[in-house]
Protein backbone atom coordinates (compact mmCIF):
# COMPACT_ATOMS: atom_id res chain seq x y z
CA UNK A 1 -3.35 -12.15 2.21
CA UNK A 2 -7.24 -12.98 1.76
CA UNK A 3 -8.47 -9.32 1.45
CA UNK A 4 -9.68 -8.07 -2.08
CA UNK A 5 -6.63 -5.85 -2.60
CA UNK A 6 -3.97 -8.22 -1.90
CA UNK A 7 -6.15 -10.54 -4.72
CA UNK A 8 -6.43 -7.76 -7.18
CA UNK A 9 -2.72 -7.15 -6.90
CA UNK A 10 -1.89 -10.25 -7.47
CA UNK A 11 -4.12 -10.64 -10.48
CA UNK A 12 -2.53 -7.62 -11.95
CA UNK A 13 0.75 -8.95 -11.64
CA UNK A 14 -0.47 -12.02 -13.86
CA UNK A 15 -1.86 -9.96 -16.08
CA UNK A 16 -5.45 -11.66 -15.62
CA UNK A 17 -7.30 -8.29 -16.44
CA UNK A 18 -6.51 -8.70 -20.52
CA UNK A 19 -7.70 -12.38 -20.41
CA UNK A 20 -10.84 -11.46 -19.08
CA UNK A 21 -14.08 -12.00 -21.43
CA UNK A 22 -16.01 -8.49 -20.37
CA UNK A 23 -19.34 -6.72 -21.63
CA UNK A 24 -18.58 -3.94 -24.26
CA UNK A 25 -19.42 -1.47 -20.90
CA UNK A 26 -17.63 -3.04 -18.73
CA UNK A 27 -14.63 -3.44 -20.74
CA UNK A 28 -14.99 0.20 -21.77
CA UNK A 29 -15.38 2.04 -18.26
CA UNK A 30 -12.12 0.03 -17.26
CA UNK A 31 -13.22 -3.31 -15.60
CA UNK A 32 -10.02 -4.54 -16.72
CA UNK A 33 -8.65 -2.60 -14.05
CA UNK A 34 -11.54 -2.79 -11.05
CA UNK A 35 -9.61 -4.21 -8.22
CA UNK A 36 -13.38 -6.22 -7.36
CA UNK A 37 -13.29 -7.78 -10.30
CA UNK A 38 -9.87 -8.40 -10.63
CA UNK A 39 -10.39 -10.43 -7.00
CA UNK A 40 -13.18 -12.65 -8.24
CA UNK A 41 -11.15 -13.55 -11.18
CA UNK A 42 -8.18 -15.10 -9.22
CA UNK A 43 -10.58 -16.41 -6.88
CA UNK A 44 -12.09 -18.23 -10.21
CA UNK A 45 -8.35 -19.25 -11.57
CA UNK A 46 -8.05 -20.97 -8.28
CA UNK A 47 -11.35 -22.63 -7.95
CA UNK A 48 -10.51 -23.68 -11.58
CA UNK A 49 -7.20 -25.29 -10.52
CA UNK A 50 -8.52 -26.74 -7.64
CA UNK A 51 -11.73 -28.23 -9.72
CA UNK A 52 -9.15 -29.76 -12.55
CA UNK A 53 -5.91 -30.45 -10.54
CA UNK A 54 -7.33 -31.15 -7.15
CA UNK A 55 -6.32 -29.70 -3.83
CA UNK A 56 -2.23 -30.26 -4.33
CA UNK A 57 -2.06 -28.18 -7.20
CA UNK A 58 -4.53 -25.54 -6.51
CA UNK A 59 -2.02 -25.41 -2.85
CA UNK A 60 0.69 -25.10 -5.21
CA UNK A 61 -0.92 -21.65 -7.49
CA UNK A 62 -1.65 -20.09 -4.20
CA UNK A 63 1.45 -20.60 -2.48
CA UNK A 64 3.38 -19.66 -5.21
CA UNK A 65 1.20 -16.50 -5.34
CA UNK A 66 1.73 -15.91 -2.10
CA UNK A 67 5.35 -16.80 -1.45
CA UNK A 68 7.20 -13.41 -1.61
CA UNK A 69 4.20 -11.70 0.16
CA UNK A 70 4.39 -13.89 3.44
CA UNK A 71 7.53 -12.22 4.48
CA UNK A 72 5.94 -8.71 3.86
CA UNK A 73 3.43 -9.12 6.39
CA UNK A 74 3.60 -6.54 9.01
CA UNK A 75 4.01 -8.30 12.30
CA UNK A 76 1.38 -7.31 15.18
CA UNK A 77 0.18 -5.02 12.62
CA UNK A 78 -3.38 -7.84 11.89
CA UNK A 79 -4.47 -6.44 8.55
CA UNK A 80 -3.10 -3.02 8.47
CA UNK A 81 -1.29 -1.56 5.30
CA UNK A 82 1.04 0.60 4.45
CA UNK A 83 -0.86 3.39 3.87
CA UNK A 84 -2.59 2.54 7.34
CA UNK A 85 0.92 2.23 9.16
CA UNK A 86 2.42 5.50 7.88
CA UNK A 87 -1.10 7.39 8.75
CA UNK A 88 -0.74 5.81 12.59
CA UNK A 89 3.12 6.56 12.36
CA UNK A 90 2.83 10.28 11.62
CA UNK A 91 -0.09 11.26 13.21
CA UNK A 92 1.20 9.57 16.42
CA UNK A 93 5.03 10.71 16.07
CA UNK A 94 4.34 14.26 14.16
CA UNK A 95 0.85 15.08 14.91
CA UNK A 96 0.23 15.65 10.77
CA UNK A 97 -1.35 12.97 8.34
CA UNK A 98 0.56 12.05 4.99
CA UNK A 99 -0.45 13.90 1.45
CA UNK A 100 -0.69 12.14 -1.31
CA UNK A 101 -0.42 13.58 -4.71
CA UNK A 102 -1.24 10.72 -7.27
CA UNK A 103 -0.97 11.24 -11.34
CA UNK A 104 -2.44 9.12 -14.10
CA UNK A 105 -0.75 8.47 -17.02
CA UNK A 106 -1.40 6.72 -20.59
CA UNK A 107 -4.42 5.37 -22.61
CA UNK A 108 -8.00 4.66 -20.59
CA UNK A 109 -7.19 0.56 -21.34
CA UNK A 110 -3.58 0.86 -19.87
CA UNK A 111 -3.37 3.96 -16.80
CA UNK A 112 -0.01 3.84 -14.90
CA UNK A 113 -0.32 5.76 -11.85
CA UNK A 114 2.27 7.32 -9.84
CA UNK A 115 2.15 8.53 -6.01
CA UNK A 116 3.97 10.44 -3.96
CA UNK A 117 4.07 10.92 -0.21
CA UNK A 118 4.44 14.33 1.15
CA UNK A 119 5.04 15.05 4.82
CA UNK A 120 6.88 18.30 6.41
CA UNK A 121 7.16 20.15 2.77
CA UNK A 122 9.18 17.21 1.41
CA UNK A 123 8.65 13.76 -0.28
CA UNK A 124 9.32 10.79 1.58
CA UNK A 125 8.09 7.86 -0.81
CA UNK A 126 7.40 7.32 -4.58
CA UNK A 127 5.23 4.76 -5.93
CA UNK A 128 4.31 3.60 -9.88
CA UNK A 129 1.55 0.52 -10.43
CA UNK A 130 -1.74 -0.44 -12.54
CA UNK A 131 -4.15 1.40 -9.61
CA UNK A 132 -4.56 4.69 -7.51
CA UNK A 133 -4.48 2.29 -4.55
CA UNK A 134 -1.25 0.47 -5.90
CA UNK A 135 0.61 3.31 -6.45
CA UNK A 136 -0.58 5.13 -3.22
CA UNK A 137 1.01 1.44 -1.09
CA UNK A 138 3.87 1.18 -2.57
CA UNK A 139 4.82 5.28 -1.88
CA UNK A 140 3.86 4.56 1.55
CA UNK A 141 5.61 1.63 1.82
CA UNK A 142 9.17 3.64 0.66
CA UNK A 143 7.82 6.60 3.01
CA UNK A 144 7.54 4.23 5.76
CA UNK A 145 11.15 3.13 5.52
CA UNK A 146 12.22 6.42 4.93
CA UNK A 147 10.67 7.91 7.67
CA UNK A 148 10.83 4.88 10.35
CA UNK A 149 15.35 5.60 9.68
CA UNK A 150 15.02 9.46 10.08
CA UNK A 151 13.05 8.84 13.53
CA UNK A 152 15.30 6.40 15.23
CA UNK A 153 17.41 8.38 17.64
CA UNK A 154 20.90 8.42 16.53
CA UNK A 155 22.21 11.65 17.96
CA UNK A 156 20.38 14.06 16.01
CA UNK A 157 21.38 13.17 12.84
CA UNK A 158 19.15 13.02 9.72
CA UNK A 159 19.31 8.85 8.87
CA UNK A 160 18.82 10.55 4.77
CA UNK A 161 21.38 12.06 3.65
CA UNK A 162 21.48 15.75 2.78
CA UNK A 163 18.09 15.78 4.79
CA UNK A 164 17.67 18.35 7.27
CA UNK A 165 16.82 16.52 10.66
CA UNK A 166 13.11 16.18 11.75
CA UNK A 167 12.20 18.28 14.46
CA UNK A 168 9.85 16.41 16.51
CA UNK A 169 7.15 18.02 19.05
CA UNK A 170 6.40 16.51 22.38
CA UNK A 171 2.76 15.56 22.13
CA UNK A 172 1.01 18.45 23.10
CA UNK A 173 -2.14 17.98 25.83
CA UNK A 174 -6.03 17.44 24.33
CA UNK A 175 -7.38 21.25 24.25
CA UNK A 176 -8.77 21.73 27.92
CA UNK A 177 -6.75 19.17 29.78
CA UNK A 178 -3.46 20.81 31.72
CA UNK A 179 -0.71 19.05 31.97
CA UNK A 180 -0.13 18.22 35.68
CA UNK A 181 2.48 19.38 38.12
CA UNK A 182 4.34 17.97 40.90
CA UNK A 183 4.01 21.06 43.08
């Protein structure tokens, strides 16, 4: 909740980037979009609410910021993310990391990125928001639901449908260790 993403997201969603006062170079090579600075500007809001309101209502701005995101939390996971779940679940499970293809779209002041994950020749997440890094969660967070249903055993049978069903290698032995025999 703490880390410099999940701060930059947040200020993003308040829109804190086009209220920030910027240098004519910063503003022009896109600080209005840096996730660092982004962070630091939130932290300031709060430090601002906490220096005029006191500690009740600068509890209240963060929890309120934070409200919907609590639940999200991966459990057990500490600090991992999406992207760092799905790259644990498929190299574990399918022995292949996840490719992301990632386009940019509209003016230098106002980029919307979009992200896809691809994994076995086929897209298993999508993902649109105001950063590469954004985009690239939220794909992996569809990609992660997508492909957590298709791997839980239920007979064979692909969990998406009209999916084919994932044909999934036994974990084959480091290169020069045989696999041991009872004989």
């Amino acid at each position: 909740m703490v880390r410099a993403s999940a701060l930059a997201d947040m200020a993003t969603e308040l829109h804190l980037g086009e209220a920030l006062l910027l240098g004519k170079g910063e503003d022009t090579s896109g600080g209005r979009e840096k996730p660092s600075i982004l962070a630091d500007a939130l932290e300031a809001v709060i430090g601002a609410v906490y220096l005029d309101g006191g500690w009740a209502a600068a509890e209240e701005l963060v929890m309120a910021l934070v409200r919907g995101r609590i639940s999200d939390l991966p459990g057990g996971q500490g600090d991992q993310d999406d992207k760092s779940r799905l790259q644990e679940l498929t190299t574990r499970r399918l022995h292949q990391p996840p490719h992301y293809t990632v386009e940019e779209t509209g003016p230098e002041h106002d980029k919307t990125f979009r992200a896809e994950v691809v994994l076995l020749g086929r897209t298993w997440g999508e993902g649109t928001g105001r950063s590469k890094k954004q985009a690239e969660q939220i794909a992996a967070r569809a990609a992660l639901t997508a492909l957590t249903a298709e791997l839980e055993p239920d007979g064979g049978a692909p969990a998406v449908p009209g999916a084919p069903p994932l044909r999934l290698a036994p974990p084959a032995p480091p290169a020069g260790i045989e696999e041991a025999t009872d004989g």
